[in-house]
N, C-alpha and C. Protein backbone atom coordinates (compact mmCIF):
# COMPACT_ATOMS: atom_id res chain seq x y z
N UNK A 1 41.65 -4.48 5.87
CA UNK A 1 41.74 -4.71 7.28
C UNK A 1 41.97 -3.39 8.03
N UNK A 2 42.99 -2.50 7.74
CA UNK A 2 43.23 -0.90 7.71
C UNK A 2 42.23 -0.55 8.16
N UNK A 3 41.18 -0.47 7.10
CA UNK A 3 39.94 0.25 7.36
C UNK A 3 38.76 -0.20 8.16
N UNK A 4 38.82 -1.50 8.15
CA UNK A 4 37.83 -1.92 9.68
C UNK A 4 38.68 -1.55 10.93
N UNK A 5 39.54 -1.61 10.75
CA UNK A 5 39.93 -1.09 12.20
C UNK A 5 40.02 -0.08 12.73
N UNK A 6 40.23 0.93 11.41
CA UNK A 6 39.55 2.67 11.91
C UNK A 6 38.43 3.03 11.81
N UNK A 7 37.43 1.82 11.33
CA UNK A 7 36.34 2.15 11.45
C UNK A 7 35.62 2.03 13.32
N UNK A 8 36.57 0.94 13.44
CA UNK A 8 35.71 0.29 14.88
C UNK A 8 36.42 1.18 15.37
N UNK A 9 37.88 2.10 15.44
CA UNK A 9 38.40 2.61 16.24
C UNK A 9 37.79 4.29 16.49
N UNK A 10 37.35 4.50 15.71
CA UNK A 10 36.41 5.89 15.34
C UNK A 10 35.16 5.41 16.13
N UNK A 11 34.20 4.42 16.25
CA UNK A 11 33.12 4.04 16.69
C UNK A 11 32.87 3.84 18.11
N UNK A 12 34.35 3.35 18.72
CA UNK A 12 34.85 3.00 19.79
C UNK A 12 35.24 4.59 20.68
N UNK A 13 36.14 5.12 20.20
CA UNK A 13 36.23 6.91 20.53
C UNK A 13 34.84 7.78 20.49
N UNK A 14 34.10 7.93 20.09
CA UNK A 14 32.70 8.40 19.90
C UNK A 14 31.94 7.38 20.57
N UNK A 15 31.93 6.37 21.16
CA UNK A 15 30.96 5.75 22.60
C UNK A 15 31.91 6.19 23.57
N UNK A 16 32.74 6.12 24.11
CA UNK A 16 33.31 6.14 24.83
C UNK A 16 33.76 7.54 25.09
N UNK A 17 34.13 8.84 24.53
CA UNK A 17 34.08 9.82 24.54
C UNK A 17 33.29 10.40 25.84
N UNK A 18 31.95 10.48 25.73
CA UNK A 18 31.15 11.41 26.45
C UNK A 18 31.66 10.72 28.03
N UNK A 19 31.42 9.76 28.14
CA UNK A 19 31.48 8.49 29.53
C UNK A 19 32.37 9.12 29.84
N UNK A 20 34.05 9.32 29.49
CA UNK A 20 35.45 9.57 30.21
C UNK A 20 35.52 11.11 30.14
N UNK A 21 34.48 12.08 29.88
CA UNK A 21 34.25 13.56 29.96
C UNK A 21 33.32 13.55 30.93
N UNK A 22 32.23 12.96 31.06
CA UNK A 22 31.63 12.75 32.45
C UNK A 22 32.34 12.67 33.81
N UNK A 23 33.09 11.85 33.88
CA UNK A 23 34.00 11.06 34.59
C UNK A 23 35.31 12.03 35.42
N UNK A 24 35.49 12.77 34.08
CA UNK A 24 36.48 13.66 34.26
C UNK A 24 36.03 15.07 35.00
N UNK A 25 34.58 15.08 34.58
CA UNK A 25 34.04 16.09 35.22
C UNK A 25 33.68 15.77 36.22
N UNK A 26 32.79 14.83 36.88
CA UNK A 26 32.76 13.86 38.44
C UNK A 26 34.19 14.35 38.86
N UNK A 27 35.55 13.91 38.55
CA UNK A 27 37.06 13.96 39.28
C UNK A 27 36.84 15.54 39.60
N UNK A 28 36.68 16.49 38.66
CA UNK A 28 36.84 18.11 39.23
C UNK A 28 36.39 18.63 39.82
N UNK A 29 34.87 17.80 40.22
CA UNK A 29 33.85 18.56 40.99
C UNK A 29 34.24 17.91 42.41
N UNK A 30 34.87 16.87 42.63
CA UNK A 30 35.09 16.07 43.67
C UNK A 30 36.17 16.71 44.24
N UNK A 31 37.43 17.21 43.70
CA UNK A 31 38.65 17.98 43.64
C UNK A 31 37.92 19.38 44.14
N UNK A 32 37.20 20.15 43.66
CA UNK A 32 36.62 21.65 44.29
C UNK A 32 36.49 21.08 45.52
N UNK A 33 35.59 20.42 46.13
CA UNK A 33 35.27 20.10 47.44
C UNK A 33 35.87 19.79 48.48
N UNK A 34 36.26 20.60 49.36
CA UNK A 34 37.10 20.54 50.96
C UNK A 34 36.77 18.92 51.38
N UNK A 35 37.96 18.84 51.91
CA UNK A 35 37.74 17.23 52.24
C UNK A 35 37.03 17.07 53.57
N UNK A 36 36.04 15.79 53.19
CA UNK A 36 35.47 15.61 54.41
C UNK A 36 34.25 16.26 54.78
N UNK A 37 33.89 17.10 53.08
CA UNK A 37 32.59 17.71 53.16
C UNK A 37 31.74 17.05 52.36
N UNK A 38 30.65 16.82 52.49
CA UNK A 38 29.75 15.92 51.33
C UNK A 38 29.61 17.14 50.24
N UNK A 39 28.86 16.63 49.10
CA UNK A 39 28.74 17.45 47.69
C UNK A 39 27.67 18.17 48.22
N UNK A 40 27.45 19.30 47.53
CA UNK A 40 26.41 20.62 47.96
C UNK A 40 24.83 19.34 47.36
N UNK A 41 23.95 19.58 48.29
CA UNK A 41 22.78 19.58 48.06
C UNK A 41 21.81 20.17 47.26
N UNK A 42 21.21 19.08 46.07
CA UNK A 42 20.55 19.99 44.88
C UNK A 42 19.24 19.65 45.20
N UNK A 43 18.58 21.35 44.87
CA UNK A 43 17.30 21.15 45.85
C UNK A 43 16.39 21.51 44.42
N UNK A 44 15.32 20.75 44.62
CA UNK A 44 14.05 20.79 43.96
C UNK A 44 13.13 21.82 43.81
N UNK A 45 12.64 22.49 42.45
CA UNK A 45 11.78 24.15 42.66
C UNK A 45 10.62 24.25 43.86
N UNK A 46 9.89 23.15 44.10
CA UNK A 46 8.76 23.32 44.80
C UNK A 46 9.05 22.48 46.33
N UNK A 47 10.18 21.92 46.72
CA UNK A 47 10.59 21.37 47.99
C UNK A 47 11.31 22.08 48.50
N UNK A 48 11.40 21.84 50.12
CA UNK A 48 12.43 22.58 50.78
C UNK A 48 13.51 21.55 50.75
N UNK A 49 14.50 22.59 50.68
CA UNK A 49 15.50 21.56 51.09
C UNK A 49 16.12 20.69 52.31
N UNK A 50 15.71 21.25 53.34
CA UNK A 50 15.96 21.13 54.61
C UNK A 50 14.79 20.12 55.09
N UNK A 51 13.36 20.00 54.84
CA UNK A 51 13.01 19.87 55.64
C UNK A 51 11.75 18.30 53.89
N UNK A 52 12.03 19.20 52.85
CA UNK A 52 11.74 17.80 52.04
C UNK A 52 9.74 18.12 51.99
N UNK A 53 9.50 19.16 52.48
CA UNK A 53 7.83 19.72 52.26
C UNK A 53 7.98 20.39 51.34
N UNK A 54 6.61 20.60 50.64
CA UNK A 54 6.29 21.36 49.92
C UNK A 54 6.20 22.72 50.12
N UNK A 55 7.02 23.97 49.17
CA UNK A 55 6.84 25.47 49.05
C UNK A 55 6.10 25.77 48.06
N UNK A 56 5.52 26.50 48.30
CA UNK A 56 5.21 27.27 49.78
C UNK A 56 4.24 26.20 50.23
N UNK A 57 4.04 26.66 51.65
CA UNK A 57 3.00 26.09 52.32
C UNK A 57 2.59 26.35 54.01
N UNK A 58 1.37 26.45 54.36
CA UNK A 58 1.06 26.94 55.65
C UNK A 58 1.18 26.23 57.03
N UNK A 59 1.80 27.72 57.85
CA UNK A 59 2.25 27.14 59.41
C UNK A 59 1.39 28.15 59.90
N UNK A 60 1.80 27.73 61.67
CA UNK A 60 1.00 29.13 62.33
C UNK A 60 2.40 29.42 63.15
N UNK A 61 2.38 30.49 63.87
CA UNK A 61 3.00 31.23 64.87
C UNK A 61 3.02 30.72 66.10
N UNK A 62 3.89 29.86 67.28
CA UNK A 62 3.68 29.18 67.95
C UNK A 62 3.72 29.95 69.04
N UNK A 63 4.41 31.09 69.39
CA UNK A 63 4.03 31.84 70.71
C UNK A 63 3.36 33.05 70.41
N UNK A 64 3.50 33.89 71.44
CA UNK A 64 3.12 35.36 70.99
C UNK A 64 3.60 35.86 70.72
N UNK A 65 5.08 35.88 70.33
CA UNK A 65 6.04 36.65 69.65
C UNK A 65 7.35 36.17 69.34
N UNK A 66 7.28 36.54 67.58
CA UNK A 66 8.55 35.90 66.95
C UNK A 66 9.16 37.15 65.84
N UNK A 67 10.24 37.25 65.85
CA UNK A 67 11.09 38.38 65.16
C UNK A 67 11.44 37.56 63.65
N UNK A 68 11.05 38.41 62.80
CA UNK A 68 11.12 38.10 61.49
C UNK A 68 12.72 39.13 60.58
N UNK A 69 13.46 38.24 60.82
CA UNK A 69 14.74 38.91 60.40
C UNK A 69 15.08 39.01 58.58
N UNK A 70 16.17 39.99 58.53
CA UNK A 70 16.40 40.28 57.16
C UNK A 70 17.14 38.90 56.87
N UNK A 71 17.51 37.97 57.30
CA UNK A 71 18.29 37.22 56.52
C UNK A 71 17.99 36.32 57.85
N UNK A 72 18.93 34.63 57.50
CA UNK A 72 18.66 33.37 58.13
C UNK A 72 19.86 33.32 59.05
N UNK A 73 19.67 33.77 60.17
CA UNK A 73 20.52 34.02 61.22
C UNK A 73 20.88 35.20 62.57
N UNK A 74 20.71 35.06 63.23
CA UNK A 74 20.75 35.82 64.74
C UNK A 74 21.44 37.24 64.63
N UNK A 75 22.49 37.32 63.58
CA UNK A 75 23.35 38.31 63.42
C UNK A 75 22.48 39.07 62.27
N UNK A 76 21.79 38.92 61.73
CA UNK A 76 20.64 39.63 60.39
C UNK A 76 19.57 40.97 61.58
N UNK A 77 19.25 41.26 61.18
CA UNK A 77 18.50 42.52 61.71
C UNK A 77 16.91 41.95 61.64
N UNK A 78 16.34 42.62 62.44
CA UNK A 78 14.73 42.22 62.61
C UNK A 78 13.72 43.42 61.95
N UNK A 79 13.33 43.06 61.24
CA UNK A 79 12.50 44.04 60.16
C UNK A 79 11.01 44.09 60.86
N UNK A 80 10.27 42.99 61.04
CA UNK A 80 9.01 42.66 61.66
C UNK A 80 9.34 41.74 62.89
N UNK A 81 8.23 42.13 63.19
CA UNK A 81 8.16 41.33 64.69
C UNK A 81 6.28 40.65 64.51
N UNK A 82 6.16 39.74 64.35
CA UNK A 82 5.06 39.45 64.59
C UNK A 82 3.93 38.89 66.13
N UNK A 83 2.73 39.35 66.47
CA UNK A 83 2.81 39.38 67.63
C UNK A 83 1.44 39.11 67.97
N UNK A 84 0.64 37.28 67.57
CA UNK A 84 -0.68 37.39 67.10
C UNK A 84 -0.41 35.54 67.26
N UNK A 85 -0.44 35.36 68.46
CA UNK A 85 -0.06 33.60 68.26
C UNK A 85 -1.21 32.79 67.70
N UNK A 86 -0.60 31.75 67.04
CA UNK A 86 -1.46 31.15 65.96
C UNK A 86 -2.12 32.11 64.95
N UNK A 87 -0.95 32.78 64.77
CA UNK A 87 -1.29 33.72 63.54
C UNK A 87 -0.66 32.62 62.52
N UNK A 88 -1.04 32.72 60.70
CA UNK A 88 -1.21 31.70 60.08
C UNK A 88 0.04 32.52 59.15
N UNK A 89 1.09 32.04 59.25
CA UNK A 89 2.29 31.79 58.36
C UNK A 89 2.29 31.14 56.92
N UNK A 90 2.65 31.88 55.52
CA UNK A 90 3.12 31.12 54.63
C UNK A 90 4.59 30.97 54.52
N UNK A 91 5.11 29.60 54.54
CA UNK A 91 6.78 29.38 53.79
C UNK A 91 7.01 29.46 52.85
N UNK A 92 7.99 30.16 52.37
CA UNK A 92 8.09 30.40 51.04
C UNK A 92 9.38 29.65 50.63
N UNK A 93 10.63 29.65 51.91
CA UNK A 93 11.93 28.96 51.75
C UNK A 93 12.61 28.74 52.56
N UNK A 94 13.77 27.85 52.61
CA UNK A 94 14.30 27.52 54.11
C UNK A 94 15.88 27.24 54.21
N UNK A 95 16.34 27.39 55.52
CA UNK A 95 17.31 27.12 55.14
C UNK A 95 18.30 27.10 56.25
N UNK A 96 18.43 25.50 56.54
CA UNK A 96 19.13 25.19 57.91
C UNK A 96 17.94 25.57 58.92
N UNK A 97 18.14 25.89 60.15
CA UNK A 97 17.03 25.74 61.07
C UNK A 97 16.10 27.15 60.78
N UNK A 98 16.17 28.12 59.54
CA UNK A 98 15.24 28.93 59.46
C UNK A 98 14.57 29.30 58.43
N UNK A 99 13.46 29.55 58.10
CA UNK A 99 12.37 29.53 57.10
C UNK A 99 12.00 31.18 56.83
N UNK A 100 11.63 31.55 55.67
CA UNK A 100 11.49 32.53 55.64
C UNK A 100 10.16 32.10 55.11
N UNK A 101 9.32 33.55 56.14
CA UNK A 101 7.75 33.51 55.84
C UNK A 101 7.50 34.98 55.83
N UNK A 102 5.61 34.82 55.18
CA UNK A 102 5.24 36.34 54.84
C UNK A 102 3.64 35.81 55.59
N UNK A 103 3.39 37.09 56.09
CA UNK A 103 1.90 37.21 56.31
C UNK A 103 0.76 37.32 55.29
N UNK A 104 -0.21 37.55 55.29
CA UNK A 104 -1.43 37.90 54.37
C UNK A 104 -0.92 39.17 53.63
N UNK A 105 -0.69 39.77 54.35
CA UNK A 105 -0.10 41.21 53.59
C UNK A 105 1.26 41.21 53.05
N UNK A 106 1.72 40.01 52.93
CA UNK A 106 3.35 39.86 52.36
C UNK A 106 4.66 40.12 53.11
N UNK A 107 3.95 40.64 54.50
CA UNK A 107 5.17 40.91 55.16
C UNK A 107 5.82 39.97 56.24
N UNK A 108 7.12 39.93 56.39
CA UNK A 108 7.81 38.90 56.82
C UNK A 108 9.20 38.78 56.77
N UNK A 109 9.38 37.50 56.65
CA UNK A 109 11.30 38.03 56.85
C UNK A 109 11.66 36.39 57.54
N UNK A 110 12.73 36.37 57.81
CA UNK A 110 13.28 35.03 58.03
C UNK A 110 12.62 34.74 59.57
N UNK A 111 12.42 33.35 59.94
CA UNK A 111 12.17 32.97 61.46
C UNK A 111 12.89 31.78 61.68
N UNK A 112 13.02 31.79 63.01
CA UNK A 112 13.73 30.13 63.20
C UNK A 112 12.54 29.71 63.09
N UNK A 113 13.25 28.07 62.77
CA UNK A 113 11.86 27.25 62.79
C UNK A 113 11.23 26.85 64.03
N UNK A 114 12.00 26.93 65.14
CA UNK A 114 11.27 26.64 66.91
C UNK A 114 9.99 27.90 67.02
N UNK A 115 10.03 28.82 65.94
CA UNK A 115 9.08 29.77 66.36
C UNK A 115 7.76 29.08 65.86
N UNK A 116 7.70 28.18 65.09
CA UNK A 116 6.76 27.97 64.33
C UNK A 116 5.73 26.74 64.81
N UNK A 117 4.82 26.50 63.91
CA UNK A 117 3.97 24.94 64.95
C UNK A 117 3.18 24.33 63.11
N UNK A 118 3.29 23.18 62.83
CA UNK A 118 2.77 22.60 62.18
C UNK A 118 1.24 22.75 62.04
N UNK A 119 0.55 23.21 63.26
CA UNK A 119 -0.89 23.26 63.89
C UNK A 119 -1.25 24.26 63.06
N UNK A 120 -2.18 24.45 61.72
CA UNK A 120 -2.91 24.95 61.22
C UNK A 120 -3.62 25.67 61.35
N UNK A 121 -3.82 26.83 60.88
CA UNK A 121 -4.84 28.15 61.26
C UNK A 121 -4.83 29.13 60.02
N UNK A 122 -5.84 29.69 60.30
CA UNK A 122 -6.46 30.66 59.14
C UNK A 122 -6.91 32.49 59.86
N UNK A 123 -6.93 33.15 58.99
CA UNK A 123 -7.50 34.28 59.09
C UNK A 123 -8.80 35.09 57.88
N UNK A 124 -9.50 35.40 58.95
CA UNK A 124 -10.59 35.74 58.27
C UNK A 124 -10.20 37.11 57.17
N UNK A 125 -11.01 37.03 56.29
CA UNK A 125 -10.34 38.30 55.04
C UNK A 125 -11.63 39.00 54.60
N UNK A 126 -13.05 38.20 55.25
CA UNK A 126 -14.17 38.50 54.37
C UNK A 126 -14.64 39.27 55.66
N UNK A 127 -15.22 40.74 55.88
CA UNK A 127 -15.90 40.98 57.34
C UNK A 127 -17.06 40.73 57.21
N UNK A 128 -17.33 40.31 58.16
CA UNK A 128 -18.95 39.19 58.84
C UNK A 128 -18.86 38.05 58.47
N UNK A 129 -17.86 37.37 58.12
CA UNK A 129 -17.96 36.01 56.84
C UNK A 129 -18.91 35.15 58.05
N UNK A 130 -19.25 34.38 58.01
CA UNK A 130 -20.25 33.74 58.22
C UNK A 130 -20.16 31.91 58.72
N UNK A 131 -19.88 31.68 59.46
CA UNK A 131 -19.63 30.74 60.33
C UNK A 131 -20.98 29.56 59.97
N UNK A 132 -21.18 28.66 59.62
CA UNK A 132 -22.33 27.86 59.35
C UNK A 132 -22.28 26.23 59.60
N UNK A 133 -23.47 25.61 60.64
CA UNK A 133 -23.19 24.79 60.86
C UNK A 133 -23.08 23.18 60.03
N UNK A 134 -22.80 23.40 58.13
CA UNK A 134 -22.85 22.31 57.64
C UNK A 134 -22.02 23.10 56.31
N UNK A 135 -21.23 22.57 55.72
CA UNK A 135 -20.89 23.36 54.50
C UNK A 135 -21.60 23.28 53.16
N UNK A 136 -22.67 24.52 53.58
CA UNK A 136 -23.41 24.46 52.62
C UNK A 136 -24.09 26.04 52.92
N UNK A 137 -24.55 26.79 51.90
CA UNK A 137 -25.16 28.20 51.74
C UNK A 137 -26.48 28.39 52.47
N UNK A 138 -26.59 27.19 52.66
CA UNK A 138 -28.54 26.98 53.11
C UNK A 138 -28.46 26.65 54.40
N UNK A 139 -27.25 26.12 54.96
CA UNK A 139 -27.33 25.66 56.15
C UNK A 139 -27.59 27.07 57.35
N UNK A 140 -27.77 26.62 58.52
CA UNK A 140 -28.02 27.59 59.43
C UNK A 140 -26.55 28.13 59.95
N UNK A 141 -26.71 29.96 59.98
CA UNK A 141 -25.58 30.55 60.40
C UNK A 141 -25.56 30.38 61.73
N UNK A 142 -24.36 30.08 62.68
CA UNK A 142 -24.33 29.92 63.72
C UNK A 142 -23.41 31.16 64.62
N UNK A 143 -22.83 31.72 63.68
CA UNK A 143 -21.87 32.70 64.07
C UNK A 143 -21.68 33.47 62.96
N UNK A 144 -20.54 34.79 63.30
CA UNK A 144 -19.95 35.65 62.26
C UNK A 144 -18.85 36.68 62.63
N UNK A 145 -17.90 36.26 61.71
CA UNK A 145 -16.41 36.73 62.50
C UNK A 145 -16.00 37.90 61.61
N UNK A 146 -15.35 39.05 62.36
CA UNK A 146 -14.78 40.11 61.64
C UNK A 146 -13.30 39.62 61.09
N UNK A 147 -13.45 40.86 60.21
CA UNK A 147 -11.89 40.48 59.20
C UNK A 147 -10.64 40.59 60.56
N UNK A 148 -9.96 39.53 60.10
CA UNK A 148 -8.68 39.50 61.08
C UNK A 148 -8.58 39.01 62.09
N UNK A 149 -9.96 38.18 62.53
CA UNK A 149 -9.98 36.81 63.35
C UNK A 149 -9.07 35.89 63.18
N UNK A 150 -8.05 35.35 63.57
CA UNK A 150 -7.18 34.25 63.75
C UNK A 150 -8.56 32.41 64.24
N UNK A 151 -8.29 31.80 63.34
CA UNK A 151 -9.33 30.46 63.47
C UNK A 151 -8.56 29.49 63.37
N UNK A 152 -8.80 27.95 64.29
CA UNK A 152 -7.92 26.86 64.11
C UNK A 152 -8.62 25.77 62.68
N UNK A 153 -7.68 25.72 61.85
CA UNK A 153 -8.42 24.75 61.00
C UNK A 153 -8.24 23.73 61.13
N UNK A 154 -9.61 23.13 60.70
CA UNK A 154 -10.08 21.71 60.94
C UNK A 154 -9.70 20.63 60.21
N UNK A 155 -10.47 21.44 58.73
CA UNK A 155 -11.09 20.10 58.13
C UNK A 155 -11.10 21.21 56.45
N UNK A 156 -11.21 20.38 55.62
CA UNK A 156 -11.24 21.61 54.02
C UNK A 156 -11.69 20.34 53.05
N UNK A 157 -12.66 20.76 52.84
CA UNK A 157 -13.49 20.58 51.45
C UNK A 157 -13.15 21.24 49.96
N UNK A 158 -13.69 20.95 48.90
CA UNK A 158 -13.08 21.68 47.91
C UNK A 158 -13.60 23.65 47.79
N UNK A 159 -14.47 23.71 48.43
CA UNK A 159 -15.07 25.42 48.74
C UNK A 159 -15.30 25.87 50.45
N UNK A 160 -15.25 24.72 51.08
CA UNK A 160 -15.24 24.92 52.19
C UNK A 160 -14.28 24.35 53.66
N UNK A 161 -13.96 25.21 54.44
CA UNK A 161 -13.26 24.74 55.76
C UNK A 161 -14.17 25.07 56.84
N UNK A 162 -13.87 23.50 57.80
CA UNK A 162 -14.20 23.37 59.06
C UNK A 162 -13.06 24.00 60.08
N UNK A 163 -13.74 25.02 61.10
CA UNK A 163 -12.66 25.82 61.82
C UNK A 163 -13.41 25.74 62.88
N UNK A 164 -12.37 26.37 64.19
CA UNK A 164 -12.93 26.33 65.47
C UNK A 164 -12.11 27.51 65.85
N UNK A 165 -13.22 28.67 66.47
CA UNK A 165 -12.56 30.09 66.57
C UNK A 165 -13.91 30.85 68.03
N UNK A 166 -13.08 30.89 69.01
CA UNK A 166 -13.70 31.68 70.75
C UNK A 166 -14.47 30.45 70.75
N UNK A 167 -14.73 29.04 70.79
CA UNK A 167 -15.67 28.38 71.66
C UNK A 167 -16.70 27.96 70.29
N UNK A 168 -16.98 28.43 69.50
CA UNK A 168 -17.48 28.03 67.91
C UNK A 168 -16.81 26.82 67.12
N UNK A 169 -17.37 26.20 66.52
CA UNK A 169 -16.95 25.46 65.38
C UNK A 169 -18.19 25.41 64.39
N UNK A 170 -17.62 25.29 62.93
CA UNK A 170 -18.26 25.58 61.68
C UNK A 170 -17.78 25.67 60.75
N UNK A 171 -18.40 25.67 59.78
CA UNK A 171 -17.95 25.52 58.64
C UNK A 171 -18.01 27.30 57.87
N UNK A 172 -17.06 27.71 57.15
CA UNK A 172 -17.08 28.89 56.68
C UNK A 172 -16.50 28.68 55.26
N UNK A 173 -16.72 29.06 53.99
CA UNK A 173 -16.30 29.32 52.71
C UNK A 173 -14.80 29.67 52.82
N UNK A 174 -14.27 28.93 51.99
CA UNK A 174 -12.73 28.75 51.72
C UNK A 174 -12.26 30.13 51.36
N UNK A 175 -12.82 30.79 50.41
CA UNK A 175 -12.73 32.24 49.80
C UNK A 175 -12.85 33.25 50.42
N UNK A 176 -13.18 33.20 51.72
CA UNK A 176 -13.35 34.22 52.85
C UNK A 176 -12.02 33.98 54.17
N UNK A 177 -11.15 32.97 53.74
CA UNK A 177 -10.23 32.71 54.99
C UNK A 177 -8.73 32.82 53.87
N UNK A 178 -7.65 33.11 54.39
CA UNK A 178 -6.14 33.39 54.67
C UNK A 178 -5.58 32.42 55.12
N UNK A 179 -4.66 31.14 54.46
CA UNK A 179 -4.00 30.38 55.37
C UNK A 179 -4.10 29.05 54.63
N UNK A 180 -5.09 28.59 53.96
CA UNK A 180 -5.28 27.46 53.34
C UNK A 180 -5.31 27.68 51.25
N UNK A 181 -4.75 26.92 50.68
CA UNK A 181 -4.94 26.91 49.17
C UNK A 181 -5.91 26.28 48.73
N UNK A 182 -6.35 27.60 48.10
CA UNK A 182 -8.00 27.17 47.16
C UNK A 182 -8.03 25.60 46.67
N UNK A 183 -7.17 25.30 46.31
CA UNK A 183 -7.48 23.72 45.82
C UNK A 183 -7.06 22.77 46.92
N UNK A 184 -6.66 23.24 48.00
CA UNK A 184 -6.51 22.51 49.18
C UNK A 184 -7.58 21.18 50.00
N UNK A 185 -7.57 20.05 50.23
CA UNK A 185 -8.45 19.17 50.94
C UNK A 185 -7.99 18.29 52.19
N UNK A 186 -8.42 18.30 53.53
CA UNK A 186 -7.90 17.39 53.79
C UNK A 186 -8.76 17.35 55.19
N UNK A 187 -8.37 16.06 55.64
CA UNK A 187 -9.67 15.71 57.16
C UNK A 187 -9.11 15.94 58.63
């Protein structure tokens, strides 16, 4: 009898073990925390935390000028100034009301997010790329934009985006624009 009962009592300590070390660890982490503060927020590799989108991913520049600071806050120093509205922003991370973004050339630095606009845009990377009215190589060119044209995007196919740039709309090769991801689609 002895021995069934240290058997179940050994069996019983080893289930129950990990559960009341869990538990105990829940009590300490709850104990670190200032009262009246919720538990720190655990954020996901490819989401923001703040805002629950996907990183990185493309914005544009909503006025003509927004200061790109060393760090996420008013008191941080301004490294760039960007100055090209509906210039085409990548996010890379965020945090509370400010996002840190980089241009085509990588440069950038923290922005509030009021600087920014959901409204989609691209920049040209290819010079003369070629503006065409159907997405297709054969179709007729209707236009042709130098490198560093700012364009509103439309529309993205798997090789091609529909844009509208000075009074034009067309279709131009995905591989020639800044602002959208190669495997990107949408209407």
């Amino acid at each position: 009898m002895r021995l069934i009962f240290g058997v179940l009592a050994v069996a019983f300590a080893v289930a129950v073990a990990p559960v009341l070390a869990q538990e105990a660890d829940s009590a300490v982490a709850a104990a670190d925390q200032p009262a009246g503060k919720p538990p720190e927020k655990v954020c996901q590799p490819d989401i923001g935390c703040v805002t629950n989108l996907p990183l990185p991913r493309f914005v544009s520049l909503k006025g003509k000028e927004g200061n790109a600071r060393r760090g996420p806050g008013l008191t941080h120093r301004i490294d760039w100034v960007f100055t090209r509205a509906g210039m085409p922003l990548r996010i890379t991370a965020e945090f509370e009301n400010w996002r840190r973004v980089e241009d085509f050339e990588g440069a950038g630095g923290w922005v509030h997010y009021s600087l920014l606009s959901g409204a989609r845009s691209v920049l040209v990377t290819l010079d003369m790329a070629e503006l065409r009215d159907a997405p297709s190589d054969s179709s007729t060119v209707v236009a042709q934009a130098e490198v560093g044209v700012v364009a509103r995007l439309l529309e993205c196919q798997p090789d091609w985006c529909r844009v509208a740039m000075d009074g034009q709309r067309g279709w131009m090769q995905k591989q020639a624009l800044w602002g959208v991801n190669s495997d990107e689609t949408f209407d």
